[in-house]
C-alpha atoms as a PDB file:
ATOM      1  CA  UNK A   1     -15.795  32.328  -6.207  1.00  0.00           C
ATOM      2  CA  UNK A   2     -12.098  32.903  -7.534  1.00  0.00           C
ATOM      3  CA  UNK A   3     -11.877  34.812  -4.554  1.00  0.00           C
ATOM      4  CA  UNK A   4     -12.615  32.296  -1.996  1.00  0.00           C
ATOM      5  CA  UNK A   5     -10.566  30.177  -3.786  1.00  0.00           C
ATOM      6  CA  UNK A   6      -7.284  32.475  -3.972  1.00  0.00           C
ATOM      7  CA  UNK A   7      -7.710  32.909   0.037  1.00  0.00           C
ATOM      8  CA  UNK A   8      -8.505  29.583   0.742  1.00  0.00           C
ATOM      9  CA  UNK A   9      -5.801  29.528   3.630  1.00  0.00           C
ATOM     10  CA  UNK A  10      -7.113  32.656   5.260  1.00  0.00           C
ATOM     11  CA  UNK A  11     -10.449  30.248   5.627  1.00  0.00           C
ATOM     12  CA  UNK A  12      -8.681  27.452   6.420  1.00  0.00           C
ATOM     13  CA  UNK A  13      -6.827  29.274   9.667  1.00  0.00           C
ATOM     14  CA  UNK A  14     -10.285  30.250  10.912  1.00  0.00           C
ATOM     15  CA  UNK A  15     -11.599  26.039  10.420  1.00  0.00           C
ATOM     16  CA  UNK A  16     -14.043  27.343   8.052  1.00  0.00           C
ATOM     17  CA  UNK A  17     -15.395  25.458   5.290  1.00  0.00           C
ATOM     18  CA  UNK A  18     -16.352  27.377   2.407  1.00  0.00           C
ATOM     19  CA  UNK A  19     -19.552  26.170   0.396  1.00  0.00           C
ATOM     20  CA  UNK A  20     -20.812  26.883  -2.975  1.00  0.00           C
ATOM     21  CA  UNK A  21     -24.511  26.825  -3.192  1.00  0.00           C
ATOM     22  CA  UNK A  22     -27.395  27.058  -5.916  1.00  0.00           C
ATOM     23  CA  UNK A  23     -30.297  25.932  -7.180  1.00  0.00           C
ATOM     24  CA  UNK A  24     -28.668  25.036 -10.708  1.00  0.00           C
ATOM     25  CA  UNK A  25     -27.884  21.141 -11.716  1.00  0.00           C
ATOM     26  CA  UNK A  26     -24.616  19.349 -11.750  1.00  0.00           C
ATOM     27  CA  UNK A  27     -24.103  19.387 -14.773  1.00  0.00           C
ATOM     28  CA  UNK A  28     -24.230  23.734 -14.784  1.00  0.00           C
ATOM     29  CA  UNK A  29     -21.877  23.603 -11.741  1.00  0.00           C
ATOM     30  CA  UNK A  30     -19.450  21.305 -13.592  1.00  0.00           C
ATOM     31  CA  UNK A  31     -19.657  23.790 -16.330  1.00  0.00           C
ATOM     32  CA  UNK A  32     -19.709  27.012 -13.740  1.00  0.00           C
ATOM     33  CA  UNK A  33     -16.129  25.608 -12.115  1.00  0.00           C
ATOM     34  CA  UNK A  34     -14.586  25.000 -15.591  1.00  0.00           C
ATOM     35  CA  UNK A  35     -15.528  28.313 -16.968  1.00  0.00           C
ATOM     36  CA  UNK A  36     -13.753  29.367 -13.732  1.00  0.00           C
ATOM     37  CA  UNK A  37     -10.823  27.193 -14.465  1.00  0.00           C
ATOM     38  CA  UNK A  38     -11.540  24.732 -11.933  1.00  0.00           C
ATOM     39  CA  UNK A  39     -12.793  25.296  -8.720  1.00  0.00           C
ATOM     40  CA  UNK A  40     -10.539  22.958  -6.444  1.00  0.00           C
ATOM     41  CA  UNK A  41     -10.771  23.676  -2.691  1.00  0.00           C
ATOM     42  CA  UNK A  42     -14.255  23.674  -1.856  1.00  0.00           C
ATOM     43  CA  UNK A  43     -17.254  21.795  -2.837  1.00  0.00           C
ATOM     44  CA  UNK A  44     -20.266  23.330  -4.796  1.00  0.00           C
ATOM     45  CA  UNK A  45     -23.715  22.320  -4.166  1.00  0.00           C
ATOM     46  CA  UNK A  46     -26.405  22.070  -6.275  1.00  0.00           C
ATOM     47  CA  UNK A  47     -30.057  22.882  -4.023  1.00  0.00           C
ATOM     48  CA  UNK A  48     -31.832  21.377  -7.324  1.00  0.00           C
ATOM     49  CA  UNK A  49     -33.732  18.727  -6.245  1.00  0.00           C
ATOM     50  CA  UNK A  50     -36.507  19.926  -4.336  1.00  0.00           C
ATOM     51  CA  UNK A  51     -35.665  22.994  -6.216  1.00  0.00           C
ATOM     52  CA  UNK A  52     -34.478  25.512  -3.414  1.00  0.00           C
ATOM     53  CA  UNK A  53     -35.107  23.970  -0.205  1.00  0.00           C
ATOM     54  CA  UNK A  54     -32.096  24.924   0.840  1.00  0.00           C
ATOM     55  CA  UNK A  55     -32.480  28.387   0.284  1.00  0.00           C
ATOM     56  CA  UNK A  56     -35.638  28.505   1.222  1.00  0.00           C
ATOM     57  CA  UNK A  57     -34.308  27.166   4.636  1.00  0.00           C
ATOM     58  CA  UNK A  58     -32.115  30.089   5.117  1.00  0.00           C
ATOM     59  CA  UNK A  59     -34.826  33.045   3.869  1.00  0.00           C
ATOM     60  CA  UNK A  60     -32.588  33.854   0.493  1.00  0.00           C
ATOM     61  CA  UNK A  61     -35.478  32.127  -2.064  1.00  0.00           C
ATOM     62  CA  UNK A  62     -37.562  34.026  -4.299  1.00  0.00           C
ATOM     63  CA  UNK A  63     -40.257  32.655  -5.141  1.00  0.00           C
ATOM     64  CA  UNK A  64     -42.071  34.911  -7.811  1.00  0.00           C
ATOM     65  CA  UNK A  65     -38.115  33.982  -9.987  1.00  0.00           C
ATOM     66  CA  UNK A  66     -37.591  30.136  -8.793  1.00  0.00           C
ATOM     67  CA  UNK A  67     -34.151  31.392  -8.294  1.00  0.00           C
ATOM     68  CA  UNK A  68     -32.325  32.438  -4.709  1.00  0.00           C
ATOM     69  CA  UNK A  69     -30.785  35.641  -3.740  1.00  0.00           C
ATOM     70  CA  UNK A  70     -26.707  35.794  -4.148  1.00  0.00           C
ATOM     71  CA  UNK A  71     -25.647  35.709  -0.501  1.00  0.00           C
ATOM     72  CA  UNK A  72     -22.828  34.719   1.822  1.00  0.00           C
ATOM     73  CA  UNK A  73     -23.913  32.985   4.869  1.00  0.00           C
ATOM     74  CA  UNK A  74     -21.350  32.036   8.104  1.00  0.00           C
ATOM     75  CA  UNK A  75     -23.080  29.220  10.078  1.00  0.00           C
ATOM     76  CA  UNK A  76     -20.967  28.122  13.249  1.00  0.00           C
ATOM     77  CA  UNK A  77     -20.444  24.332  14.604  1.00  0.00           C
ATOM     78  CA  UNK A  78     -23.318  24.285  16.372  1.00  0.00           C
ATOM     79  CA  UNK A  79     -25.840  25.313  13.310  1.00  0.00           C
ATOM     80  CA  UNK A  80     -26.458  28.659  14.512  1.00  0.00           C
ATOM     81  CA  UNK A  81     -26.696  31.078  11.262  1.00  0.00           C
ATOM     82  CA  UNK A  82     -24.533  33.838  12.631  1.00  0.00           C
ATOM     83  CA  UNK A  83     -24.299  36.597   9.569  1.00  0.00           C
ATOM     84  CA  UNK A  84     -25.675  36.768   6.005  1.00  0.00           C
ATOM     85  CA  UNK A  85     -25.146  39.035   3.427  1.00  0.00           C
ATOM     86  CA  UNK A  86     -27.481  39.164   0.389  1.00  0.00           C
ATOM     87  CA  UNK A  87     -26.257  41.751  -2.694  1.00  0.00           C
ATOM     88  CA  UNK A  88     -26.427  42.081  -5.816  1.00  0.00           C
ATOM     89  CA  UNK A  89     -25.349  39.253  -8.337  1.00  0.00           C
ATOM     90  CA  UNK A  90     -22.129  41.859  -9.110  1.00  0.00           C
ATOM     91  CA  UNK A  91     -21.233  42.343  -5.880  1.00  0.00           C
ATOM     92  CA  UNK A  92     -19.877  40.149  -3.085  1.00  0.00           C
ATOM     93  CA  UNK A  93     -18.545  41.216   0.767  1.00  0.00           C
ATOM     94  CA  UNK A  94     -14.720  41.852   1.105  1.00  0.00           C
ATOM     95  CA  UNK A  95     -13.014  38.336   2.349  1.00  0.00           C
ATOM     96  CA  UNK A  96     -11.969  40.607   5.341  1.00  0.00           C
ATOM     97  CA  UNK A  97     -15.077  41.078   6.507  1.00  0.00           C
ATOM     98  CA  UNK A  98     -16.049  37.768   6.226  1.00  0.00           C
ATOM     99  CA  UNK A  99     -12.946  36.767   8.342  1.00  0.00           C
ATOM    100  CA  UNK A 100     -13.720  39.775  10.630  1.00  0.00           C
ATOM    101  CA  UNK A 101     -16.816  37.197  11.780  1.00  0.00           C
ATOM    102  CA  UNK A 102     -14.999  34.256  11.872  1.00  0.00           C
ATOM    103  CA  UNK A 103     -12.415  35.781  14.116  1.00  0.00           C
ATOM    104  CA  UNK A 104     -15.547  36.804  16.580  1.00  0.00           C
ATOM    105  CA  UNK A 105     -17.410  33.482  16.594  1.00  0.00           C
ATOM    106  CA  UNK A 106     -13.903  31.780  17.674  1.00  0.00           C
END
């Protein structure tokens, strides 16, 4: 997430919105963006409450753990999913490639 936030303005330039997402409470994302040092330019989102239906929306739940995958997901204006990456919990895509398919869906 520090990441995101330290290239905000390389998001911003494409009108993207960047959106932190997952199934923990409130309260844990309060505590998530303070352990962080504050998490300032975009919102976090907690899919809590149904538990995952979020997730489960875009295919990254898993069931058997009652947890979602870590993924990035780009959906354009119109609602159309148009990439997703799901990796490992230690691992995240470069920002360039992420603004590699923002520049194409422009």
């Amino acid at each position: 997430m520090p990441g995101y936030e330290a290239e905000y303005s390389d998001f911003d330039r494409y009108d993207a919105q960047v959106v932190g997402i997952s199934v923990d409470s409130v309260p844990s994302h309060v505590a998530f963006a303070k352990s962080l040092g504050g998490i300032n330019r975009f919102p976090l989102l907690a899919d809590f409450h149904p538990k995952g239906e979020v997730s489960k929306k875009y295919g990254v739940w898993k069931e058997d753990k009652g947890i979602c995958e870590r993924a990035v997901v780009i959906v354009d204006k119109q609602g159309i999913v148009r990439y997703i990456d799901v990796h490992d919990i230690n691992e995240a895509p470069e920002n360039a490639q992420l603004l590699e398919v923002l520049r194409e869906i422009q």
